[in-house]
PDB file of N, CA and C in Angstrom:
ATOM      1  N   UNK A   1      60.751  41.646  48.970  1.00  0.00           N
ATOM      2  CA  UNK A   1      62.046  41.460  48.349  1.00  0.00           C
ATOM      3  C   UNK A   1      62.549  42.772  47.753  1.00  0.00           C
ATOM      4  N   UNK A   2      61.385  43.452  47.203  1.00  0.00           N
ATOM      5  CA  UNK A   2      61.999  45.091  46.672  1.00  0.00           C
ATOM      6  C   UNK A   2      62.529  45.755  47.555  1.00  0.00           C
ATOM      7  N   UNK A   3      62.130  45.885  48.763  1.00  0.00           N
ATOM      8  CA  UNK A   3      62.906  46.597  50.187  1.00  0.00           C
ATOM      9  C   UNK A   3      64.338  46.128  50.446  1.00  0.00           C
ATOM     10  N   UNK A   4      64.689  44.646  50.447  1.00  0.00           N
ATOM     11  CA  UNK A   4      65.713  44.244  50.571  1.00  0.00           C
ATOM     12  C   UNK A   4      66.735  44.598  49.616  1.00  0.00           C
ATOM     13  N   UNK A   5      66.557  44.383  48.471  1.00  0.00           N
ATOM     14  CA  UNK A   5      67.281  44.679  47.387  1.00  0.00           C
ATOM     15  C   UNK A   5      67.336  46.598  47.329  1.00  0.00           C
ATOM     16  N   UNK A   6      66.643  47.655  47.789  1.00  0.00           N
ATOM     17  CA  UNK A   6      67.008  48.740  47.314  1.00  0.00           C
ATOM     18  C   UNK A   6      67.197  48.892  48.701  1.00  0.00           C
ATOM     19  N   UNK A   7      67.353  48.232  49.753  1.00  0.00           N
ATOM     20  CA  UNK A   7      67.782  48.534  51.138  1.00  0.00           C
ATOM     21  C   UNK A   7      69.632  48.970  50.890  1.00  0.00           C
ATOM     22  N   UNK A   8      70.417  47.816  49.838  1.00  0.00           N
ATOM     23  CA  UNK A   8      71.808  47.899  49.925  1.00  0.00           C
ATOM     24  C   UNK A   8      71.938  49.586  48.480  1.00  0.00           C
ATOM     25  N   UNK A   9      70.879  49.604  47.926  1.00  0.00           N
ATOM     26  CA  UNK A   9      71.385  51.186  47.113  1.00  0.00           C
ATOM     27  C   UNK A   9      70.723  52.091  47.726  1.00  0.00           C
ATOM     28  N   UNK A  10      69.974  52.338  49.016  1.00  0.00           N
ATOM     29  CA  UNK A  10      69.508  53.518  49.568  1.00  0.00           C
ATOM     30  C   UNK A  10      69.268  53.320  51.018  1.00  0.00           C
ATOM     31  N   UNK A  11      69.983  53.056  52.165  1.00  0.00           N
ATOM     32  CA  UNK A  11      69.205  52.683  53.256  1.00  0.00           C
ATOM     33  C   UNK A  11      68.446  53.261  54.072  1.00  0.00           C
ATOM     34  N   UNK A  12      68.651  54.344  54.043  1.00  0.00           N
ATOM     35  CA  UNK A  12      68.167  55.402  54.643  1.00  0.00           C
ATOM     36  C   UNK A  12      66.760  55.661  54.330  1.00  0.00           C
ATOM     37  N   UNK A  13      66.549  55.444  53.136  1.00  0.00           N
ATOM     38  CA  UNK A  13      65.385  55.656  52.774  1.00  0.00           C
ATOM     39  C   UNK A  13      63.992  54.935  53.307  1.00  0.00           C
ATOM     40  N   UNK A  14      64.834  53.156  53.033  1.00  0.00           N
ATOM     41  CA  UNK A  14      64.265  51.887  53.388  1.00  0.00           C
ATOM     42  C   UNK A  14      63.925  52.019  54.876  1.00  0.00           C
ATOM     43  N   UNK A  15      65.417  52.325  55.586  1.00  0.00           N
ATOM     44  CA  UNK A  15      64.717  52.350  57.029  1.00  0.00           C
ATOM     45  C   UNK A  15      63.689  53.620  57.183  1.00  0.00           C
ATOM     46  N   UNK A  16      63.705  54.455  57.195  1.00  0.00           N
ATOM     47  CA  UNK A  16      62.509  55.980  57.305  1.00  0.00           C
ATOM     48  C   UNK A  16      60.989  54.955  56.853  1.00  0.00           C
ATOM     49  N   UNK A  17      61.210  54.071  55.711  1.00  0.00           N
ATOM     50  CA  UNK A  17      59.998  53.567  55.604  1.00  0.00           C
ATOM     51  C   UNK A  17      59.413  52.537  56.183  1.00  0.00           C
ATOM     52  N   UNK A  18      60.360  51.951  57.007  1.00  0.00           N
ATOM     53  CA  UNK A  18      60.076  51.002  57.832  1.00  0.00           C
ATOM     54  C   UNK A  18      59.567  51.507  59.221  1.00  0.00           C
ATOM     55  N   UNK A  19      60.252  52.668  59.627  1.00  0.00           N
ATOM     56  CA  UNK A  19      60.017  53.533  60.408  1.00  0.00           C
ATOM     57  C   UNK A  19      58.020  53.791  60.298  1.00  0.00           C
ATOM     58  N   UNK A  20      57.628  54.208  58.970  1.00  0.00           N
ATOM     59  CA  UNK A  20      56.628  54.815  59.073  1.00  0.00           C
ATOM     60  C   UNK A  20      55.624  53.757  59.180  1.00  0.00           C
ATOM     61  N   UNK A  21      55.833  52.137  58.446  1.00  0.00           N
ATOM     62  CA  UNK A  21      54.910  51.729  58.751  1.00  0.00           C
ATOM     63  C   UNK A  21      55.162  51.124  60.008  1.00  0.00           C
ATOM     64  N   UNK A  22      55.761  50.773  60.776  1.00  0.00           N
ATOM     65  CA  UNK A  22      56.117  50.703  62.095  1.00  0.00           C
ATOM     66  C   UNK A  22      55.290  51.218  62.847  1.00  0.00           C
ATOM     67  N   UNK A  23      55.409  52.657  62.491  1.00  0.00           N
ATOM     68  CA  UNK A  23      54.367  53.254  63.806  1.00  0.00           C
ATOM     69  C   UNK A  23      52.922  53.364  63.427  1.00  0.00           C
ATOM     70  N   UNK A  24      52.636  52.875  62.001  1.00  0.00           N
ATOM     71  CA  UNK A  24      51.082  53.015  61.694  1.00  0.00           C
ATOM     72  C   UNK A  24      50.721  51.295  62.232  1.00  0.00           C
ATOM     73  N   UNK A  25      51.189  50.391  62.694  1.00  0.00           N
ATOM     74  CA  UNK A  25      50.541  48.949  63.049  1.00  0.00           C
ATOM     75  C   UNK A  25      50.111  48.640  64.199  1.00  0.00           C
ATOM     76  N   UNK A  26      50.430  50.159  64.979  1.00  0.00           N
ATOM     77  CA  UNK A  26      50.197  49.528  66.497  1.00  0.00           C
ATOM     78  C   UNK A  26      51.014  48.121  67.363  1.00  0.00           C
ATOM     79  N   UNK A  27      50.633  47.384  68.045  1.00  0.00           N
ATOM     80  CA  UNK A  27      51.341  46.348  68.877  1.00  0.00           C
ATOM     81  C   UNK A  27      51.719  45.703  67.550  1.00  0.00           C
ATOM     82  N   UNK A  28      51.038  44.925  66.394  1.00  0.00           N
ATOM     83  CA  UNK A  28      51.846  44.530  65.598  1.00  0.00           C
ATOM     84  C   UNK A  28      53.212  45.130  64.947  1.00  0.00           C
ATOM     85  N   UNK A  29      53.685  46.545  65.191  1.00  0.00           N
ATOM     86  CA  UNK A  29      54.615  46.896  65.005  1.00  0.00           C
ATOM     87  C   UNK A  29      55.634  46.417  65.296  1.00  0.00           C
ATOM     88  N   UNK A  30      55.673  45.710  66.779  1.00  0.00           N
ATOM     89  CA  UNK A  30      56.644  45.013  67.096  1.00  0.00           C
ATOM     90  C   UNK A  30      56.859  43.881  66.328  1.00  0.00           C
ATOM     91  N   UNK A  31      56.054  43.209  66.011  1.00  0.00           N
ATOM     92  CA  UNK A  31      56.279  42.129  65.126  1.00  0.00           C
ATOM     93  C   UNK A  31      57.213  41.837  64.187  1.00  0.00           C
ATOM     94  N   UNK A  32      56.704  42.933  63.357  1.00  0.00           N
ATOM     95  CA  UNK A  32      57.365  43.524  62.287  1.00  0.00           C
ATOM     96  C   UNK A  32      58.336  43.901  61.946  1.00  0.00           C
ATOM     97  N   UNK A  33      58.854  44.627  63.202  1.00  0.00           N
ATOM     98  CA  UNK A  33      59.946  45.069  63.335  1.00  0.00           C
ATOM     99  C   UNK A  33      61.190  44.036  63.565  1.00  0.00           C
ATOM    100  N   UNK A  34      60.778  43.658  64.329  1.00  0.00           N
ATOM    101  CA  UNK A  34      61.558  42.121  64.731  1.00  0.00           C
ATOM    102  C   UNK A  34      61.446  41.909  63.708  1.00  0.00           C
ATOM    103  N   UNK A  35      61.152  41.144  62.693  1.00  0.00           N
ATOM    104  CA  UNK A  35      60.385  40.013  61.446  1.00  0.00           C
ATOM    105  C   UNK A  35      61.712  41.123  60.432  1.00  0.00           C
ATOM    106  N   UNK A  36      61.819  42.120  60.425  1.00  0.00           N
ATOM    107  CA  UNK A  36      62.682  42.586  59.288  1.00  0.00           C
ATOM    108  C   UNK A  36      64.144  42.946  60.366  1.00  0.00           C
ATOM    109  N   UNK A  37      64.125  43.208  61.433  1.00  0.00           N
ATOM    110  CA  UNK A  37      65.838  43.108  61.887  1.00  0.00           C
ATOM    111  C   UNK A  37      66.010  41.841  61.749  1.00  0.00           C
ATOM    112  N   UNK A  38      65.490  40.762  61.698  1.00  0.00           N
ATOM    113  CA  UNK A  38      66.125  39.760  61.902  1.00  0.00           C
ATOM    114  C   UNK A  38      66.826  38.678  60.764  1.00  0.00           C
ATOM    115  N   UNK A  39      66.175  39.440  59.848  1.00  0.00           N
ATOM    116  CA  UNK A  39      66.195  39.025  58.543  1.00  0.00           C
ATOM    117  C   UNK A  39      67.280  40.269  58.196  1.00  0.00           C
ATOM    118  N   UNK A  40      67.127  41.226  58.355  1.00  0.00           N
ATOM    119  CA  UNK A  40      68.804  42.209  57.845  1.00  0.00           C
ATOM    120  C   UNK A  40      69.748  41.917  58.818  1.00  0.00           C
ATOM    121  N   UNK A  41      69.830  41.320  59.890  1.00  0.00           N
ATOM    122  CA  UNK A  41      70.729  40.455  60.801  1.00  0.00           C
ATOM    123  C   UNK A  41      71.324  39.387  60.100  1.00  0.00           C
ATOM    124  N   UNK A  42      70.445  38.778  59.700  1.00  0.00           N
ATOM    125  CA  UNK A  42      71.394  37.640  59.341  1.00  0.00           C
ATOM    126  C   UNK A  42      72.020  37.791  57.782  1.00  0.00           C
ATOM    127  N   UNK A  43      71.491  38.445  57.385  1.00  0.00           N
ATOM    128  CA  UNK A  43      71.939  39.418  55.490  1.00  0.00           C
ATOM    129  C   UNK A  43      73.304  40.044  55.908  1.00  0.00           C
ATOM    130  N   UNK A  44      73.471  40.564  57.432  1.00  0.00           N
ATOM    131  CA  UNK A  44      75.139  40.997  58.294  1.00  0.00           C
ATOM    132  C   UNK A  44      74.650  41.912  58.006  1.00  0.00           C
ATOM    133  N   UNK A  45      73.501  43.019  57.465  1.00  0.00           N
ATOM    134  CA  UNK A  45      73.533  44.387  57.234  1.00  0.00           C
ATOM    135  C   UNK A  45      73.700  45.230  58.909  1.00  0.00           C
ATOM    136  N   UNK A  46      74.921  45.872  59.138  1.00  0.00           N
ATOM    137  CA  UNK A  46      75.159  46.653  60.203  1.00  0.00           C
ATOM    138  C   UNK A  46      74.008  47.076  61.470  1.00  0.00           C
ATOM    139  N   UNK A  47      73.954  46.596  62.868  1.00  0.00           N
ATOM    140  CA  UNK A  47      72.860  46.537  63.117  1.00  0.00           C
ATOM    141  C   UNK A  47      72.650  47.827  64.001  1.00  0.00           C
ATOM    142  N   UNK A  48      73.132  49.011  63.932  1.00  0.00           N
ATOM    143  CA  UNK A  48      73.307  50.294  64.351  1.00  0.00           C
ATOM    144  C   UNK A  48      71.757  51.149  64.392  1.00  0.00           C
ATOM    145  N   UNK A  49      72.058  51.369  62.831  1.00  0.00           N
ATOM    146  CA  UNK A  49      70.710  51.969  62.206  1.00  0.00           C
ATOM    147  C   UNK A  49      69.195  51.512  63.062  1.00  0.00           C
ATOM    148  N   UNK A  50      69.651  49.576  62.942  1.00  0.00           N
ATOM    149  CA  UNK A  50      68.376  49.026  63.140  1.00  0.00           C
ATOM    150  C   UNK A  50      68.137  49.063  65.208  1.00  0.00           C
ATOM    151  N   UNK A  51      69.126  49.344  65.798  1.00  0.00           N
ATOM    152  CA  UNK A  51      68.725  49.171  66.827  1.00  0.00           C
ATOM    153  C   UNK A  51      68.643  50.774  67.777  1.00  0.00           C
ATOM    154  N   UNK A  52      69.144  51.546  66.797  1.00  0.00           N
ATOM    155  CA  UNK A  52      69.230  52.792  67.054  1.00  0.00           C
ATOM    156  C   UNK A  52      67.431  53.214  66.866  1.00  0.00           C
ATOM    157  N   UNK A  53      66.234  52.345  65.653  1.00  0.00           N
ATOM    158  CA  UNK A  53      65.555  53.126  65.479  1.00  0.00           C
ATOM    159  C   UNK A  53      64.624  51.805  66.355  1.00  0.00           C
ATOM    160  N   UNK A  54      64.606  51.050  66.637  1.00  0.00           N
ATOM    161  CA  UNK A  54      63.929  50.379  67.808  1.00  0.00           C
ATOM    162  C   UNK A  54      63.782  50.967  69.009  1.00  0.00           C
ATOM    163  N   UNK A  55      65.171  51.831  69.754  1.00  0.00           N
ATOM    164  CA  UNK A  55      64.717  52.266  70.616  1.00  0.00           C
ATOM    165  C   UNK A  55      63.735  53.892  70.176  1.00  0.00           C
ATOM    166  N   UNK A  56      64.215  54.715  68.922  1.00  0.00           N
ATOM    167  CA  UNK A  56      63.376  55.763  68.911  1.00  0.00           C
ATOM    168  C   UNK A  56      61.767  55.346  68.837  1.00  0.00           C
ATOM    169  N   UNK A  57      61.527  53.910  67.989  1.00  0.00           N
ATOM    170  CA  UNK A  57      60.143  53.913  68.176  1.00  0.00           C
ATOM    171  C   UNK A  57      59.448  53.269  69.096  1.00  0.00           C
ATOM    172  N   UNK A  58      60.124  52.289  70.019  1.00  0.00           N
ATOM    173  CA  UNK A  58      59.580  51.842  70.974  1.00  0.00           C
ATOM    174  C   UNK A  58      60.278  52.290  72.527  1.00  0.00           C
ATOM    175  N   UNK A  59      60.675  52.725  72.634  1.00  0.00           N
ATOM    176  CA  UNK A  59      61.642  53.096  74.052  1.00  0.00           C
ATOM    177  C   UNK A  59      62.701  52.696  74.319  1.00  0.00           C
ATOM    178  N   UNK A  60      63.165  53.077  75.445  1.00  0.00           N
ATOM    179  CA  UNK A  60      64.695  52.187  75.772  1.00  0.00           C
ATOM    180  C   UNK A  60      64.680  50.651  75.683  1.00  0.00           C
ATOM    181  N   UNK A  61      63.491  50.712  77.113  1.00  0.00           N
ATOM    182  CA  UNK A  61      63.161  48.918  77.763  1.00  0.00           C
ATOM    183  C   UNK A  61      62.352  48.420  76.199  1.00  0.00           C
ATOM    184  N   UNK A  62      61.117  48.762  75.491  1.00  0.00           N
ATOM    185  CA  UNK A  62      61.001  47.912  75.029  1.00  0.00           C
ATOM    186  C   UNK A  62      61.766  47.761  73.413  1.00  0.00           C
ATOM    187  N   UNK A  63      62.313  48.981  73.450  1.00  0.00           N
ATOM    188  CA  UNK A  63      63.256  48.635  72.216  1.00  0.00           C
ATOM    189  C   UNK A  63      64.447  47.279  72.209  1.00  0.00           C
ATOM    190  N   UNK A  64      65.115  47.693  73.413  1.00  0.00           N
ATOM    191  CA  UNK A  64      66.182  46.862  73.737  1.00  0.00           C
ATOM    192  C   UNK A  64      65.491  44.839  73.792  1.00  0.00           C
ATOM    193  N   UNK A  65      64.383  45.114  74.160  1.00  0.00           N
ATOM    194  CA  UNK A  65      63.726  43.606  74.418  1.00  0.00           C
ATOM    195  C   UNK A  65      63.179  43.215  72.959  1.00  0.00           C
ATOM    196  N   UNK A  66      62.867  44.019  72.044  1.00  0.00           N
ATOM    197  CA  UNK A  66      62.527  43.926  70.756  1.00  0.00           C
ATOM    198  C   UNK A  66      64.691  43.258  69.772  1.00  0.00           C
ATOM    199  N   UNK A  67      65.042  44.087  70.372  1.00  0.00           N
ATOM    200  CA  UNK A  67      66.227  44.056  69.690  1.00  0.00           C
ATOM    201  C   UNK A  67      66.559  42.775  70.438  1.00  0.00           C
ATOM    202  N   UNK A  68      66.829  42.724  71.351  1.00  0.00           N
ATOM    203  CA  UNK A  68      67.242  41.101  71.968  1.00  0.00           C
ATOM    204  C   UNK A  68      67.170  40.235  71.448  1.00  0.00           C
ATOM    205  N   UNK A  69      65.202  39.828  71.542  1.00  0.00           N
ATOM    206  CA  UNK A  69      64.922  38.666  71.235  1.00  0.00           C
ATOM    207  C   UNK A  69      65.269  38.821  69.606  1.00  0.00           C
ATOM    208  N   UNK A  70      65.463  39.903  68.685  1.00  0.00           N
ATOM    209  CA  UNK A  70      65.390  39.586  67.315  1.00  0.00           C
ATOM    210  C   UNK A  70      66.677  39.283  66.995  1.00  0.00           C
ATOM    211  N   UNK A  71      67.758  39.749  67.424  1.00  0.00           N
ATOM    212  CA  UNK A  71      69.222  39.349  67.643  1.00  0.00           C
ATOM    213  C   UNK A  71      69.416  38.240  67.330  1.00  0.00           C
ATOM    214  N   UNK A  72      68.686  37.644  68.669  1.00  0.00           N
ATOM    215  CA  UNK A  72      69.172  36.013  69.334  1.00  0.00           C
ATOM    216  C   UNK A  72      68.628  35.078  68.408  1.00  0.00           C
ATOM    217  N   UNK A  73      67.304  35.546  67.740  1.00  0.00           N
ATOM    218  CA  UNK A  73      66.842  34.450  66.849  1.00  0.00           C
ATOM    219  C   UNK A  73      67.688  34.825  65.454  1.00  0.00           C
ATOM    220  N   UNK A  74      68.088  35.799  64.894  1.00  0.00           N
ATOM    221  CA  UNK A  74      68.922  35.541  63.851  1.00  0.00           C
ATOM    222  C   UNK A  74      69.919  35.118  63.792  1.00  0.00           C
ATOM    223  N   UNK A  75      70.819  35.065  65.175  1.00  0.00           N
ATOM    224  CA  UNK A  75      72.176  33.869  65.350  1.00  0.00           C
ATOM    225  C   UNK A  75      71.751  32.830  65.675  1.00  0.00           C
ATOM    226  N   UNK A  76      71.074  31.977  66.023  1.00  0.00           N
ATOM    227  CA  UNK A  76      70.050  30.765  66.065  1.00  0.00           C
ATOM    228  C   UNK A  76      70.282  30.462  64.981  1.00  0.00           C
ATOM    229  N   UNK A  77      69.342  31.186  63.584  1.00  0.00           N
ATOM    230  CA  UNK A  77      69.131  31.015  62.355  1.00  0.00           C
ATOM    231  C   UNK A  77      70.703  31.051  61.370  1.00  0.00           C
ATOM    232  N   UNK A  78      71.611  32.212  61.718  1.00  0.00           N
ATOM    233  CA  UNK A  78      72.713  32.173  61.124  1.00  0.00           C
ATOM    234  C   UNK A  78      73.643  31.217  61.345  1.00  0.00           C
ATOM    235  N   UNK A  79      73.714  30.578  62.587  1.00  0.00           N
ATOM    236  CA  UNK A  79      74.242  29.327  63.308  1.00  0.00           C
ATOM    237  C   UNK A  79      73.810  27.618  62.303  1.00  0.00           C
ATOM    238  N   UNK A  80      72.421  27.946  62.635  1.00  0.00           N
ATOM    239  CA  UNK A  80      71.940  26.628  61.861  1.00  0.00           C
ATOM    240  C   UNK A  80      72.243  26.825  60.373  1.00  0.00           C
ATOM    241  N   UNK A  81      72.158  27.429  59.833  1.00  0.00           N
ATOM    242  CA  UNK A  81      72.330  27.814  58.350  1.00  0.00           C
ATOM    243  C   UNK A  81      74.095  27.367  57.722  1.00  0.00           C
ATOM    244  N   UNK A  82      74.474  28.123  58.963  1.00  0.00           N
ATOM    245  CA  UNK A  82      76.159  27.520  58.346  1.00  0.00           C
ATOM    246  C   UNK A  82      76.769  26.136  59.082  1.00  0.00           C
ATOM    247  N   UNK A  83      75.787  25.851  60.132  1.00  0.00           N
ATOM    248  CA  UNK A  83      76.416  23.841  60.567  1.00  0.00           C
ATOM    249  C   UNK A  83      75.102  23.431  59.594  1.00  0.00           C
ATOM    250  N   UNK A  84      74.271  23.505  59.016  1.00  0.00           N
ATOM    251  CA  UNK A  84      73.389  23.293  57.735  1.00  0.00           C
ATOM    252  C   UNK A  84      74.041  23.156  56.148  1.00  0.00           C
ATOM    253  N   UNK A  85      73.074  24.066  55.584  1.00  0.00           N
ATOM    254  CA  UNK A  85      73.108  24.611  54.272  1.00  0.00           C
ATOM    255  C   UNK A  85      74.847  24.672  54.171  1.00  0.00           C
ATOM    256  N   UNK A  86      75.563  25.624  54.502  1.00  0.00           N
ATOM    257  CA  UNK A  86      76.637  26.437  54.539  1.00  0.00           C
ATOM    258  C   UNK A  86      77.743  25.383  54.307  1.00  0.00           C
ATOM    259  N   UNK A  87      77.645  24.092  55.423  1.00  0.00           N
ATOM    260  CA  UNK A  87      78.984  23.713  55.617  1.00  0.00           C
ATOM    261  C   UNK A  87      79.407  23.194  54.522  1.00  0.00           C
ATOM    262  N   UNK A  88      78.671  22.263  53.615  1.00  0.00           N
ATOM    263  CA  UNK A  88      79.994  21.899  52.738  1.00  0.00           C
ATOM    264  C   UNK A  88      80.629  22.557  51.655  1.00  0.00           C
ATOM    265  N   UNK A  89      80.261  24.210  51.205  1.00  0.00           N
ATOM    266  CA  UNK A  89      80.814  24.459  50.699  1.00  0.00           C
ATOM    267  C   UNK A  89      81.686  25.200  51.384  1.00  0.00           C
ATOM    268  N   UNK A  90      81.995  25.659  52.646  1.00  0.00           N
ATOM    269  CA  UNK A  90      82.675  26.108  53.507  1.00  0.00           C
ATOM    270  C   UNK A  90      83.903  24.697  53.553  1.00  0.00           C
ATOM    271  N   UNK A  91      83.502  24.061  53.605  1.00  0.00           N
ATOM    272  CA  UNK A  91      84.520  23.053  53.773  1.00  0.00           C
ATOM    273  C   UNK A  91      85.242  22.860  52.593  1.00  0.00           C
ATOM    274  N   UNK A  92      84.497  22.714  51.296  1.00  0.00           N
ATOM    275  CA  UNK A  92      85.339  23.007  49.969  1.00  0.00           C
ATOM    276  C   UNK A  92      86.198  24.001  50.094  1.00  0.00           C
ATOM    277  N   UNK A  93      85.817  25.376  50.391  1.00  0.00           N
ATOM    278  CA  UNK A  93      86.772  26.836  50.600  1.00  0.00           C
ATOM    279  C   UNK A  93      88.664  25.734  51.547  1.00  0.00           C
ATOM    280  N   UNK A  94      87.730  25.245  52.569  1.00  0.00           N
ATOM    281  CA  UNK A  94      88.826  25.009  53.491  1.00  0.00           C
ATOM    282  C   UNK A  94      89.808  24.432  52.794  1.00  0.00           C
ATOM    283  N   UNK A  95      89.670  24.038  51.880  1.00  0.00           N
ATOM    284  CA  UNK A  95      90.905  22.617  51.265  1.00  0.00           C
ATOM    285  C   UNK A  95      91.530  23.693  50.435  1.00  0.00           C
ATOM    286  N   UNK A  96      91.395  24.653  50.085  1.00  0.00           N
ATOM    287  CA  UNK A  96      92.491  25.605  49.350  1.00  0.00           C
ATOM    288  C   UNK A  96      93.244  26.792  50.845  1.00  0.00           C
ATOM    289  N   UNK A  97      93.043  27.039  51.655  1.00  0.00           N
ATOM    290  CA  UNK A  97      93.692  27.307  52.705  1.00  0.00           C
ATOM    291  C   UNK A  97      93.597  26.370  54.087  1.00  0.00           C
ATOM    292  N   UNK A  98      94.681  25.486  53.734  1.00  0.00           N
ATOM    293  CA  UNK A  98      94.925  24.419  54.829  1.00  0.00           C
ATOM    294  C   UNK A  98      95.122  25.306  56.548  1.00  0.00           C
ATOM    295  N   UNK A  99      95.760  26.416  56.759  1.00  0.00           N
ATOM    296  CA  UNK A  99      95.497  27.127  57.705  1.00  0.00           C
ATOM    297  C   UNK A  99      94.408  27.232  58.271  1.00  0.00           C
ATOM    298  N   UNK A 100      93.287  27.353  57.660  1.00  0.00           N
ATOM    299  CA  UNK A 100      92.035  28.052  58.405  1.00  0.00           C
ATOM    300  C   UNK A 100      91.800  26.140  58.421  1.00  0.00           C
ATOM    301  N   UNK A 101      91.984  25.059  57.530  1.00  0.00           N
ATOM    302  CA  UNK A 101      91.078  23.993  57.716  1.00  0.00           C
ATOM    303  C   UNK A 101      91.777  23.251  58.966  1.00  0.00           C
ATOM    304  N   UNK A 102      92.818  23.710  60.009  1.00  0.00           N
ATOM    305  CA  UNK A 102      93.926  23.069  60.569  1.00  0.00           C
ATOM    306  C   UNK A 102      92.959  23.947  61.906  1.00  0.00           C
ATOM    307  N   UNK A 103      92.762  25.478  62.123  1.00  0.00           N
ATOM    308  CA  UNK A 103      91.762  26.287  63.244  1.00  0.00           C
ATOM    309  C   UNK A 103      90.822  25.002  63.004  1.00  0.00           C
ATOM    310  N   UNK A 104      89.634  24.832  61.748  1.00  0.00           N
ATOM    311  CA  UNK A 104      88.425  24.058  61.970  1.00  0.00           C
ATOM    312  C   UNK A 104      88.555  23.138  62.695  1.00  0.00           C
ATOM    313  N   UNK A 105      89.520  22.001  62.520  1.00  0.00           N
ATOM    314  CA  UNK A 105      89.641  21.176  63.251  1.00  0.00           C
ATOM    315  C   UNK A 105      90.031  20.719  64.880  1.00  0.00           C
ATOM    316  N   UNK A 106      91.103  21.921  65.080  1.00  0.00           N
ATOM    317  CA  UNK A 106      90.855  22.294  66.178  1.00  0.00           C
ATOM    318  C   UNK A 106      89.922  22.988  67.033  1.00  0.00           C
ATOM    319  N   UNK A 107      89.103  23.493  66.955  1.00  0.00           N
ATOM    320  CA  UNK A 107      87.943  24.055  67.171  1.00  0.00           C
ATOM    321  C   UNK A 107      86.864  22.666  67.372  1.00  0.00           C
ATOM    322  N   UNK A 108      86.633  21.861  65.972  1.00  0.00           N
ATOM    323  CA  UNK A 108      85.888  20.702  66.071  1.00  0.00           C
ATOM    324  C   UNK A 108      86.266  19.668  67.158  1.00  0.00           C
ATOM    325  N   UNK A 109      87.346  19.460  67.439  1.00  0.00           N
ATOM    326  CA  UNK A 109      88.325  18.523  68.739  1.00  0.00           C
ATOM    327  C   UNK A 109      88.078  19.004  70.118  1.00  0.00           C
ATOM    328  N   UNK A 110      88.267  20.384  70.194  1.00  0.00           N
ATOM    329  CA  UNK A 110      88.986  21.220  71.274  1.00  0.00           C
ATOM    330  C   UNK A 110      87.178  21.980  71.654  1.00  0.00           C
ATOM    331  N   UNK A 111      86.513  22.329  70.701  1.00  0.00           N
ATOM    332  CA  UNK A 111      85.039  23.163  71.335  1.00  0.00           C
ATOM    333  C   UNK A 111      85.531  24.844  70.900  1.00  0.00           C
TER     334      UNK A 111
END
């Protein structure tokens, strides 16, 4: 949780250190790596940094397959979270701008 929290007052720093233990875990690196993009994925923290240093530490091919699958499972997770947790206070928001709750419904009807 200390990484996360001084990730938004220093990032640079946070990632370099993620960086280092990254490359000290061997194959579990990947893990890891995944296990924290996917979790600053769904936090919306910009995913540049994070996929920029996937490919420096693992390569093109397996960076990009690291970044994939960690992607796809944090919109999975960000998906369920807001038709979950999220919606009814999202739906409270909606009743003070009837505009956006007039899109929801169309969207909910229409797909």
């Amino acid at each position: 949780m200390k990484r996360i929290t001084s990730f938004f007052e220093n990032p640079t720093t946070v990632l370099e250190s993620i960086v280092k233990t990254v490359e000290t875990m061997g194959p579990l690196g990947y893990v890891y790596f995944a296990a924290v993009y996917t979790v600053l994925e769904i936090l919306a923290v910009p995913a540049i940094p994070l996929t920029a240093s996937a490919g420096y530490l693992f390569g093109v091919k397996a960076g990009t397959l690291v970044v994939l699958l960690s992607a796809s499972v944090a919109a999975a997770i960000s998906f369920l979270l807001g038709r979950t947790f999220f919606r009814a206070p999202i739906e409270k928001l909606l009743e003070e701008y009837p505009r956006f709750k007039r899109l929801d419904k169309a969207i909910e009807k229409d797909g």
